[in-house]
N, C-alpha and C. Protein backbone atom coordinates (compact mmCIF):
# COMPACT_ATOMS: atom_id res chain seq x y z
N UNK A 1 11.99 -38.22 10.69
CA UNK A 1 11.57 -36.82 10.75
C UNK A 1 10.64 -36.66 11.94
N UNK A 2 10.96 -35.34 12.50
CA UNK A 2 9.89 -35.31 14.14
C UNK A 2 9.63 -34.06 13.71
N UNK A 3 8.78 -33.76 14.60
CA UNK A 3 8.00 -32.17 14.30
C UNK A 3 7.42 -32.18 15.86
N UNK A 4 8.53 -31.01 16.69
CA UNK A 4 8.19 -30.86 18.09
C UNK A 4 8.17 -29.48 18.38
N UNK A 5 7.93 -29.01 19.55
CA UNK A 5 7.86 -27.45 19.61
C UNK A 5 9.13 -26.79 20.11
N UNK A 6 9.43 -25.79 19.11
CA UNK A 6 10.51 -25.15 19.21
C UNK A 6 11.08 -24.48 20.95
N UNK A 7 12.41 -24.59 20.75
CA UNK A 7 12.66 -23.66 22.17
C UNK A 7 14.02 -22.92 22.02
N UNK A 8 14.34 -21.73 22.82
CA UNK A 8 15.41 -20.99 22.58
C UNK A 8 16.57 -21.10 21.82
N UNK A 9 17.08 -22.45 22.04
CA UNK A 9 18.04 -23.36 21.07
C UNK A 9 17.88 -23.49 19.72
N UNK A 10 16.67 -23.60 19.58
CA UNK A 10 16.67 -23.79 17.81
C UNK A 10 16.29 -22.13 16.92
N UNK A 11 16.81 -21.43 17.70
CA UNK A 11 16.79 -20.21 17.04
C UNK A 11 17.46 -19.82 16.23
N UNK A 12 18.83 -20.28 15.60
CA UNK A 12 19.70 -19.86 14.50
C UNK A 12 19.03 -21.50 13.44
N UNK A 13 18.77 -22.71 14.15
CA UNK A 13 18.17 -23.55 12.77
C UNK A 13 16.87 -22.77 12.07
N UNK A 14 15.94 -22.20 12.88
CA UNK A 14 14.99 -21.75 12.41
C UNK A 14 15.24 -20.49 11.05
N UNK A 15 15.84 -19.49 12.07
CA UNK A 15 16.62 -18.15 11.30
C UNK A 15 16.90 -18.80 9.71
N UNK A 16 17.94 -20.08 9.74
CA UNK A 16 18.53 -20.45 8.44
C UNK A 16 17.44 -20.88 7.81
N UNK A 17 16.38 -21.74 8.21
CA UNK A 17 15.06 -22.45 7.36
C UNK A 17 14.91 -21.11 6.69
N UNK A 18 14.67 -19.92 7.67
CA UNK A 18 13.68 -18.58 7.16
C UNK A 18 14.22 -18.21 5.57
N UNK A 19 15.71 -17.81 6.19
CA UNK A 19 16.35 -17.63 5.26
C UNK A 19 16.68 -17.75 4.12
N UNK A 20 16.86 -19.22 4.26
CA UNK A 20 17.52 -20.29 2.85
C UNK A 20 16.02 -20.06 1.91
N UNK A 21 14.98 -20.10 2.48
CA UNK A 21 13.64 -20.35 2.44
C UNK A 21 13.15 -19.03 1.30
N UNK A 22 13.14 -18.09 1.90
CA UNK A 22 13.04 -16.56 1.20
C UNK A 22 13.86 -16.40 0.81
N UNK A 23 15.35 -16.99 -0.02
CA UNK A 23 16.79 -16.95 -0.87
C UNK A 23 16.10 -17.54 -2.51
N UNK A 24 15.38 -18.86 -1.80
CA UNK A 24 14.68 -19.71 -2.76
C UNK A 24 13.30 -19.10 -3.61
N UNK A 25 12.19 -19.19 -2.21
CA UNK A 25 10.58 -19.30 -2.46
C UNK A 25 10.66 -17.69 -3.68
N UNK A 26 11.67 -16.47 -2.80
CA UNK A 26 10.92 -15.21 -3.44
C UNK A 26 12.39 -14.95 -4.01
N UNK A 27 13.24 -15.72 -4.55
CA UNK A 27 13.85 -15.10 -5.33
C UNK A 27 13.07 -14.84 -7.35
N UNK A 28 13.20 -13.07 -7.58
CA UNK A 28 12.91 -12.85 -8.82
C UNK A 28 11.20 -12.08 -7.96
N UNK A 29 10.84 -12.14 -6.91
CA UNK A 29 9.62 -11.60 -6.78
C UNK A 29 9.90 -10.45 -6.08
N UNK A 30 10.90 -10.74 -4.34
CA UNK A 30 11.07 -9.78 -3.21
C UNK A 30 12.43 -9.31 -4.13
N UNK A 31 12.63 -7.85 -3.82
CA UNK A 31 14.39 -7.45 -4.53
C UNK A 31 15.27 -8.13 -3.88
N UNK A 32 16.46 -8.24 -4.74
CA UNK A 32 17.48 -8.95 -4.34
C UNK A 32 18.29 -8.31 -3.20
N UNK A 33 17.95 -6.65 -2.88
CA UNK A 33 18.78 -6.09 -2.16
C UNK A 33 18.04 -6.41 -0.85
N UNK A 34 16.43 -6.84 -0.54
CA UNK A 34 15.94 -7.06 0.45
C UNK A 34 16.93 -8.49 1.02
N UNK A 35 16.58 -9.28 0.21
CA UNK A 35 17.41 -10.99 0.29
C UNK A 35 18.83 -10.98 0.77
N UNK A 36 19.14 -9.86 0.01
CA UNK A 36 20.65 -10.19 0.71
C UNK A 36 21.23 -9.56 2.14
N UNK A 37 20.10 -8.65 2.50
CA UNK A 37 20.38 -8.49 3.66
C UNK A 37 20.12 -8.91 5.05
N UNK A 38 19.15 -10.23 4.16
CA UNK A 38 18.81 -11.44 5.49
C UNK A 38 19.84 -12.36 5.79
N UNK A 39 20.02 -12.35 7.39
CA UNK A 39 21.32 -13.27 7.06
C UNK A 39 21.04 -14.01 8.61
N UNK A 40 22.02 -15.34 8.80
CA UNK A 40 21.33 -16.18 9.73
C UNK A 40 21.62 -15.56 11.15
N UNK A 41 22.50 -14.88 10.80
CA UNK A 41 22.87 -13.79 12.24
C UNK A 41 21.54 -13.11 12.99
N UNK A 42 21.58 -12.24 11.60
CA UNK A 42 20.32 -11.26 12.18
C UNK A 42 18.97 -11.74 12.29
N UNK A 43 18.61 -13.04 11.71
CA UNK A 43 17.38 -13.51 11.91
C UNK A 43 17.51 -14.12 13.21
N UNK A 44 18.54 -14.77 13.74
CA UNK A 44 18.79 -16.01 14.92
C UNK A 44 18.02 -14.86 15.81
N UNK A 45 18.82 -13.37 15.60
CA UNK A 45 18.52 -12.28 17.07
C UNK A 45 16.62 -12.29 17.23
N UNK A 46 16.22 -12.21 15.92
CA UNK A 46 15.02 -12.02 16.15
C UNK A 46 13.94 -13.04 16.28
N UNK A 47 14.28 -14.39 16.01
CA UNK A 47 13.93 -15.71 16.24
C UNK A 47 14.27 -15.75 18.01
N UNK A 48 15.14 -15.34 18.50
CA UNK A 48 15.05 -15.86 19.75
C UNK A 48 13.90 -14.91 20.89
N UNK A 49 13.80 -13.66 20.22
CA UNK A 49 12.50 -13.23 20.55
C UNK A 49 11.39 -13.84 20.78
N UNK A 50 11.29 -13.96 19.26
CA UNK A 50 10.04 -14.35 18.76
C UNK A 50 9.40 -16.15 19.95
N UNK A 51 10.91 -16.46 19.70
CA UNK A 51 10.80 -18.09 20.54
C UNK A 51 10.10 -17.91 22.34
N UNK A 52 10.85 -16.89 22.74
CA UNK A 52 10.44 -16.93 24.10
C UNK A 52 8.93 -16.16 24.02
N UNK A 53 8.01 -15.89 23.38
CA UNK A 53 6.62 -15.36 23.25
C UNK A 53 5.79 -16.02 22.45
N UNK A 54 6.06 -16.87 21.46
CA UNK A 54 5.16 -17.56 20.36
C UNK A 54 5.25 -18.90 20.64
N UNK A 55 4.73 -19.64 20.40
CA UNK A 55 4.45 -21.05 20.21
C UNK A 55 5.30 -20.97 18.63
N UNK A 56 6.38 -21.97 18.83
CA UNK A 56 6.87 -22.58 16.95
C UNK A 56 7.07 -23.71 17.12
N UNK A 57 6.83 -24.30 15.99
CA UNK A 57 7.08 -25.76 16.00
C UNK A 57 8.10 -26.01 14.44
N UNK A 58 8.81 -26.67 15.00
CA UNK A 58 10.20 -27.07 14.45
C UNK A 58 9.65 -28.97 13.45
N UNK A 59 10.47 -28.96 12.15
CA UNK A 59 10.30 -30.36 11.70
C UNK A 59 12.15 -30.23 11.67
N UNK A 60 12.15 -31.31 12.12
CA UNK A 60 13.85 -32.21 12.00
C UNK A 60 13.93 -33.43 11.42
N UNK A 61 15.21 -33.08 10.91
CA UNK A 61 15.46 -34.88 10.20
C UNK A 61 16.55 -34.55 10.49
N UNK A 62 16.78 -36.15 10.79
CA UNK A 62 18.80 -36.07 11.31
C UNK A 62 19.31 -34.97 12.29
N UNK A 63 18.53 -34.97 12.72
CA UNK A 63 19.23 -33.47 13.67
C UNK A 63 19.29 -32.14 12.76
N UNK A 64 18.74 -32.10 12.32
CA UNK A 64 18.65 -30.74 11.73
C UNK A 64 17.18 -30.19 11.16
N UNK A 65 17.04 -28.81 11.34
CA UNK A 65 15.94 -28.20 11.45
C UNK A 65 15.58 -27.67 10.15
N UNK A 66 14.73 -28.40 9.05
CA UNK A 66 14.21 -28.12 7.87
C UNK A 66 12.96 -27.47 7.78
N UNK A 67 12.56 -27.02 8.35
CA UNK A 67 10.81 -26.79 8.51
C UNK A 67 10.71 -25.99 9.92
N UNK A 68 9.63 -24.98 9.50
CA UNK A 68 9.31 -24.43 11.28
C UNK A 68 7.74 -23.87 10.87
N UNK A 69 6.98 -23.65 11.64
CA UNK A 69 5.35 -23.09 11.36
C UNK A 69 5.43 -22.48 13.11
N UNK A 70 4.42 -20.99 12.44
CA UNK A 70 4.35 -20.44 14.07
C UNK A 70 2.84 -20.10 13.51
N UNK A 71 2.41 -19.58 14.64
CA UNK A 71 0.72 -18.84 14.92
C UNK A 71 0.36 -18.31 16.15
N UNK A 72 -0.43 -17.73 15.86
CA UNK A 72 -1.09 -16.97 17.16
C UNK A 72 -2.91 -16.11 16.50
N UNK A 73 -2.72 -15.32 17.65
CA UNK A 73 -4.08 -14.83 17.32
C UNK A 73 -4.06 -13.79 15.91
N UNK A 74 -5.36 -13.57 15.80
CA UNK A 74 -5.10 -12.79 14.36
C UNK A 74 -4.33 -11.25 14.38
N UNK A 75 -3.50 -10.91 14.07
CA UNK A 75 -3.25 -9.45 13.87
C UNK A 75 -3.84 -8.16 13.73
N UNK A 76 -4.37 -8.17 12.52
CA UNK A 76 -4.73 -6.78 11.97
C UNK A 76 -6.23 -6.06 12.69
N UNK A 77 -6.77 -7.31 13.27
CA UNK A 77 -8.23 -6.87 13.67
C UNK A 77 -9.41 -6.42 12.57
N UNK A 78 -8.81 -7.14 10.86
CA UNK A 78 -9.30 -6.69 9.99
C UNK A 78 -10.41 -7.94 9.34
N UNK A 79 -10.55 -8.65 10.21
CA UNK A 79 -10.88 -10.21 9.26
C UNK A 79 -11.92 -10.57 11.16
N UNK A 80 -13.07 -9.82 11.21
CA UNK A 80 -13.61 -10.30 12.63
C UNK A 80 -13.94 -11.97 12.43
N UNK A 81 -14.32 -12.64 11.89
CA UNK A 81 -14.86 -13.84 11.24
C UNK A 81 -13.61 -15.12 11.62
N UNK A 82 -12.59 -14.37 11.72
CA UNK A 82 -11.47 -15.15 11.76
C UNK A 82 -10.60 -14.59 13.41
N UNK A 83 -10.48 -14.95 13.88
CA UNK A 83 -9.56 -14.90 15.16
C UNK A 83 -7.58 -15.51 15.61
N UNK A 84 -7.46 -16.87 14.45
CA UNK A 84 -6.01 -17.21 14.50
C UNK A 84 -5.75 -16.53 13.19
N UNK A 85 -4.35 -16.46 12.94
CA UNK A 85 -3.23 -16.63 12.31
C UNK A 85 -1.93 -17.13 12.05
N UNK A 86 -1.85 -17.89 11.07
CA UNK A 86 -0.70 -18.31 10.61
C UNK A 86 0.52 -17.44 10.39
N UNK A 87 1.30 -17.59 11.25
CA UNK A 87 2.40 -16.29 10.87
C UNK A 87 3.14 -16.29 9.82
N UNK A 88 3.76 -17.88 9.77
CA UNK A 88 4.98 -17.79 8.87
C UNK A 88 4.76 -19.94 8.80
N UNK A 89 5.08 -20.13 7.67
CA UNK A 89 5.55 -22.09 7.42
C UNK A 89 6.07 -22.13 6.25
N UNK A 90 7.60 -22.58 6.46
CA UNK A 90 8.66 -22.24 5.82
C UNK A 90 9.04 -23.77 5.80
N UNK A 91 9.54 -24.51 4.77
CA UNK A 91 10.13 -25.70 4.76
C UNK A 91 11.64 -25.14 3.81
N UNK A 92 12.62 -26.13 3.78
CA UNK A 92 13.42 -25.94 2.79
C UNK A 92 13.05 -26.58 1.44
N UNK A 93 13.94 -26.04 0.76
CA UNK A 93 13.25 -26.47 -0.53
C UNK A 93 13.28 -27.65 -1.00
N UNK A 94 14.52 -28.50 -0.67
CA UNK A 94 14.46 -29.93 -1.49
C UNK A 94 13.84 -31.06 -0.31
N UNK A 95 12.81 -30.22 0.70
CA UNK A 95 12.40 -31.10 1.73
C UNK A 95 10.43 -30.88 1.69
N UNK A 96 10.42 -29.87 0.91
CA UNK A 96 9.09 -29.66 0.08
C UNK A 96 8.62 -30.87 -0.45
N UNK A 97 7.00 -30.83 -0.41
CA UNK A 97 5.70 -31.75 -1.55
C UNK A 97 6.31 -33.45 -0.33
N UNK A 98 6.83 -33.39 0.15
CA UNK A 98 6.65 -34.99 1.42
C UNK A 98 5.67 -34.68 2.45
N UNK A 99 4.67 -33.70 2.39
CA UNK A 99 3.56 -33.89 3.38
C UNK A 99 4.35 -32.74 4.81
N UNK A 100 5.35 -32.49 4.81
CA UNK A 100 5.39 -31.95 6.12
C UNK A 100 5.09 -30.36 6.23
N UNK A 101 4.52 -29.65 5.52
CA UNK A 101 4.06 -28.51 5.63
C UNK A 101 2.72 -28.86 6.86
N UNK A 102 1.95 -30.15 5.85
CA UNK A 102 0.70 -29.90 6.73
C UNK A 102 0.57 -30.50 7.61
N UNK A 103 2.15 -31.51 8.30
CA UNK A 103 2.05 -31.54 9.72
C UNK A 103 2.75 -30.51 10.23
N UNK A 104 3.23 -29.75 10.10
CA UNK A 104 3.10 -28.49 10.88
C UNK A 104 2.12 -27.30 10.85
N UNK A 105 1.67 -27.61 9.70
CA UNK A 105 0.19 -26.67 10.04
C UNK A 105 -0.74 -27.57 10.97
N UNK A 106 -0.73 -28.70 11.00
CA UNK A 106 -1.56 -29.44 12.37
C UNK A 106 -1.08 -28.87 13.52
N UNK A 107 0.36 -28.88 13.68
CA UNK A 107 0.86 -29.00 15.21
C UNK A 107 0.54 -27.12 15.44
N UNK A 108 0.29 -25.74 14.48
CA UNK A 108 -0.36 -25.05 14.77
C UNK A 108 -1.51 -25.15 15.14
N UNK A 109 -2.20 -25.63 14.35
CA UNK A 109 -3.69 -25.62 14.57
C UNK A 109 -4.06 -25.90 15.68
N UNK A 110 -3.65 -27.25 16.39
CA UNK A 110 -3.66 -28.03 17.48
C UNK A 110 -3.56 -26.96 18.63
N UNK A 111 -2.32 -26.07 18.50
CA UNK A 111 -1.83 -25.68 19.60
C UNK A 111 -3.32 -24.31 19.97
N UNK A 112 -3.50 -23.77 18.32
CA UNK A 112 -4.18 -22.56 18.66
C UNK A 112 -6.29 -22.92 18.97
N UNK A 113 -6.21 -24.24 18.84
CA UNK A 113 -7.46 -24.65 19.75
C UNK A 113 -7.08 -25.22 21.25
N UNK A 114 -5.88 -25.38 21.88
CA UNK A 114 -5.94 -24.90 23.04
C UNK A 114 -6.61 -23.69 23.42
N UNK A 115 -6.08 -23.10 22.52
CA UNK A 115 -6.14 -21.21 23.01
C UNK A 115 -7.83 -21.12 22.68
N UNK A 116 -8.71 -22.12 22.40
CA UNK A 116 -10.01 -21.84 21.79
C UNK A 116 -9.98 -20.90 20.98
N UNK A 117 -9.10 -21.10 19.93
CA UNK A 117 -8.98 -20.31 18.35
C UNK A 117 -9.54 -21.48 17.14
N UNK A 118 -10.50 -21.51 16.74
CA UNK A 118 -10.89 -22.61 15.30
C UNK A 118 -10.83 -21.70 14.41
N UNK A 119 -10.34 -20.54 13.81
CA UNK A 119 -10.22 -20.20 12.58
C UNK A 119 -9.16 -19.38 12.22
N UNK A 120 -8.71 -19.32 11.17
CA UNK A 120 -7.78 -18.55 10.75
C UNK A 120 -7.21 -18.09 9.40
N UNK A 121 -6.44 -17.03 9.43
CA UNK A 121 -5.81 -16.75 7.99
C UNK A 121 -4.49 -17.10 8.04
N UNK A 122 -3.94 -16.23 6.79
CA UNK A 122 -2.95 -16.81 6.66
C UNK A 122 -2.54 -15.57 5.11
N UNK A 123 -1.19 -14.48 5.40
CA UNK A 123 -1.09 -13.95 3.90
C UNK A 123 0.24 -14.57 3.03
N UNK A 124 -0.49 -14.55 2.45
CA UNK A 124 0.74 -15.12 1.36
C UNK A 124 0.97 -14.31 -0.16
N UNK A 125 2.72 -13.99 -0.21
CA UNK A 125 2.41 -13.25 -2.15
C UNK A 125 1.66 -13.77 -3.05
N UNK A 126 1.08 -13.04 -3.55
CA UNK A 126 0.44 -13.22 -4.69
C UNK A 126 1.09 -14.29 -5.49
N UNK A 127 2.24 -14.02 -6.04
CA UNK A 127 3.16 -14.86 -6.57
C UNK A 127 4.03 -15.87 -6.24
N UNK A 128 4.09 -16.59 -5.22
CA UNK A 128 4.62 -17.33 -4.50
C UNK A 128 3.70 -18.46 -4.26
N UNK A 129 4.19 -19.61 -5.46
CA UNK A 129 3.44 -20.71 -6.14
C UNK A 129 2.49 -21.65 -4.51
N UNK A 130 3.10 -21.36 -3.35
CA UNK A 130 2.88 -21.95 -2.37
C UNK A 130 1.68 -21.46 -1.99
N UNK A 131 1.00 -20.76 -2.34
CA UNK A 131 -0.78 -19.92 -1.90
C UNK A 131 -1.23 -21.61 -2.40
N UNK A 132 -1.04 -22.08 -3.80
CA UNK A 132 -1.77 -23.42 -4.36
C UNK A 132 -1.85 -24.50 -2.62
N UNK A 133 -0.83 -24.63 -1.95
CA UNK A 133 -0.94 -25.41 -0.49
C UNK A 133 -2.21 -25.43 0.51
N UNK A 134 -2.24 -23.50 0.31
CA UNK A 134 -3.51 -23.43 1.34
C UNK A 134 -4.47 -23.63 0.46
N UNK A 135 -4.82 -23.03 -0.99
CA UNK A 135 -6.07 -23.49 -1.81
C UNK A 135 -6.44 -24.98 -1.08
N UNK A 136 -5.11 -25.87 -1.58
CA UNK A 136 -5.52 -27.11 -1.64
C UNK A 136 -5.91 -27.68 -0.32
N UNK A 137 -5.89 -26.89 0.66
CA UNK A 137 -6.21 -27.43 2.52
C UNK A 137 -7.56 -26.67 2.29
N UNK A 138 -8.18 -25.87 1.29
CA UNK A 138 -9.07 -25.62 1.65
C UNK A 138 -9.47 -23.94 1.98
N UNK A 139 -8.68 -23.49 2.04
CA UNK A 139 -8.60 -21.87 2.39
C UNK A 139 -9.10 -21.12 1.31
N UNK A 140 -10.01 -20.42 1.93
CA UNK A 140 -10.56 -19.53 0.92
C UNK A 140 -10.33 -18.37 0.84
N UNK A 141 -10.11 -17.20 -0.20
CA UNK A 141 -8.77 -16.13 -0.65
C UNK A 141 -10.18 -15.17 0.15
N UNK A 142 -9.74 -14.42 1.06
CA UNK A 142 -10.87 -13.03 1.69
C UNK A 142 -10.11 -11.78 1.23
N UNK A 143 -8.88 -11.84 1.04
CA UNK A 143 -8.60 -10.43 0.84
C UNK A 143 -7.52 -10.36 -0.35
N UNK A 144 -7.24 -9.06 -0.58
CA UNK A 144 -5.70 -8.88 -1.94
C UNK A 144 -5.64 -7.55 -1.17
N UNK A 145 -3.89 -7.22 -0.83
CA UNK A 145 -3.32 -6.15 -0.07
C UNK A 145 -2.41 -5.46 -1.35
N UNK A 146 -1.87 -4.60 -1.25
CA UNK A 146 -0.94 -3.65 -2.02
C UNK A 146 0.48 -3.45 -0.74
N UNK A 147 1.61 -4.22 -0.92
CA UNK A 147 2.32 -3.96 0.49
C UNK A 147 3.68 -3.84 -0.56
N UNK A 148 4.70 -2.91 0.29
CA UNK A 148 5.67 -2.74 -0.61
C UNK A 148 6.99 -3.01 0.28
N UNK A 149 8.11 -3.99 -0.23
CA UNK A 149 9.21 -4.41 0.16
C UNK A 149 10.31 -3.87 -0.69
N UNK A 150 11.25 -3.20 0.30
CA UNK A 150 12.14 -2.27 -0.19
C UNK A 150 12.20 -1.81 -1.67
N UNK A 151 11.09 -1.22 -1.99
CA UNK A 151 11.04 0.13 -2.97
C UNK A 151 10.06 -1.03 -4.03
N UNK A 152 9.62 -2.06 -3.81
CA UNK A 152 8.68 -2.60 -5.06
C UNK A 152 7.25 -3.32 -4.45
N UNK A 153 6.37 -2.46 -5.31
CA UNK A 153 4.85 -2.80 -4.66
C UNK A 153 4.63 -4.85 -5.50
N UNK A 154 4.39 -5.44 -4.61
CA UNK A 154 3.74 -6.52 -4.24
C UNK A 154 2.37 -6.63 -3.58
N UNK A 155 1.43 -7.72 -4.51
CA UNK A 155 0.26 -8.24 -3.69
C UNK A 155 0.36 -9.08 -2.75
N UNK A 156 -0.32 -9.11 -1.79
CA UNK A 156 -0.50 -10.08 -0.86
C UNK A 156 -1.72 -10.77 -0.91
N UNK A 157 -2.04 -12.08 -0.76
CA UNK A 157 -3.67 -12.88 -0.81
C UNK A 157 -3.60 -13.60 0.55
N UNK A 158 -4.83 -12.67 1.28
CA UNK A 158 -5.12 -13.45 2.96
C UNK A 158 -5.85 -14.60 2.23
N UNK A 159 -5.65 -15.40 2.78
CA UNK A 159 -6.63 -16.65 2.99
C UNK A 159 -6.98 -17.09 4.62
N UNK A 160 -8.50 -17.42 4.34
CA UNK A 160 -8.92 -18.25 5.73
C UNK A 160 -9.58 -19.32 5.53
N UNK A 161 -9.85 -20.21 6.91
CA UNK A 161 -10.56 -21.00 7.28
C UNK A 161 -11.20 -20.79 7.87
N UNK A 162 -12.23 -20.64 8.02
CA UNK A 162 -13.93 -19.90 8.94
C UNK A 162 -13.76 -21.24 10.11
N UNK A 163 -13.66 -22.31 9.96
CA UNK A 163 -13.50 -23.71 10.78
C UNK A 163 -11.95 -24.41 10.87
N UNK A 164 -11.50 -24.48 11.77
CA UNK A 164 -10.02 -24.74 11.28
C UNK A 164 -10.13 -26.68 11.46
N UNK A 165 -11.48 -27.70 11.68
CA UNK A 165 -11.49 -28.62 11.69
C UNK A 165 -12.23 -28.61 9.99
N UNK A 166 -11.92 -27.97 9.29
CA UNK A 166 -12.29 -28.13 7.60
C UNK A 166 -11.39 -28.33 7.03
N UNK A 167 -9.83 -27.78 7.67
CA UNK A 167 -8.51 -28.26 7.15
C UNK A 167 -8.29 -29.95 6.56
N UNK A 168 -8.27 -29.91 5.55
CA UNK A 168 -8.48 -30.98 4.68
C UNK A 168 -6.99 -31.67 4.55
């Protein structure tokens, strides 16, 4: 297994991680009519965007792309205390709990103290057993959002790291 930084090419492996990923993580939470209209087509288009402007980092085994983590600076401008963000770290599912989430949350972290970024959030559903990951690195819950995905209100829980060398 390697974990290197993504480039234009791995834009339809990524798309499918996303995918397969949110088929699994939020099925019974996000509607099913949202899910089914993700598909590796239309994610590849917007992954290859995303690739030529973001830093992502890709985990592979065997040649194939199970895992991806991106970040950048913080978004909302709502969290001053905090400056990075975690965008998105998606593994597949039967490649989950072997440790490689939190080498790709390293190879973020890493990248966004180039950028002299040490802190960050990160939102995750309320319900989406994977918030327990960041608890357990250490992240502490700053906010609860009200956000609604095609026609059903969902919570969201920011979590941060005030120090991103506290990542445990």
């Amino acid at each position: 297994m390697e974990i290197r930084k993504a480039n234009l090419n791995d834009a339809l492996g990524v798309a499918k991680v996303q995918v397969d990923s949110w088929k699994t993580t939020y099925k019974n939470i996000v509607p099913n009519e949202y899910l089914e209209q993700m598909t590796y087509e239309n994610r590849a288009i917007k992954w290859k965007d995303i690739l030529s402007g973001q830093d992502v980092f890709v985990a592979e085994h065997k040649g194939e792309i199970i895992g991806f983590s991106n970040a950048g600076e913080e978004r909302t401008g709502k969290y001053p205390d905090y400056t990075g963000e975690l965008y998105a770290i998606y593994i597949l599912k039967e490649h989950q709990g072997k440790g490689i989430g939190k080498l790709l949350l390293n190879s973020v972290v890493d990248k966004l103290k180039d950028k002299n970024i040490y802190s960050m959030t990160v939102s995750v559903l309320e319900e989406n057993k994977s918030r327990l990951f960041y608890e357990h690195l250490g992240a502490k819950k700053i906010d609860r959002k009200r956000i609604e995905i095609s026609g059903k209100w969902l919570y969201e829980l920011v979590y941060g790291w005030k120090d991103t060398k506290e990542i445990k």
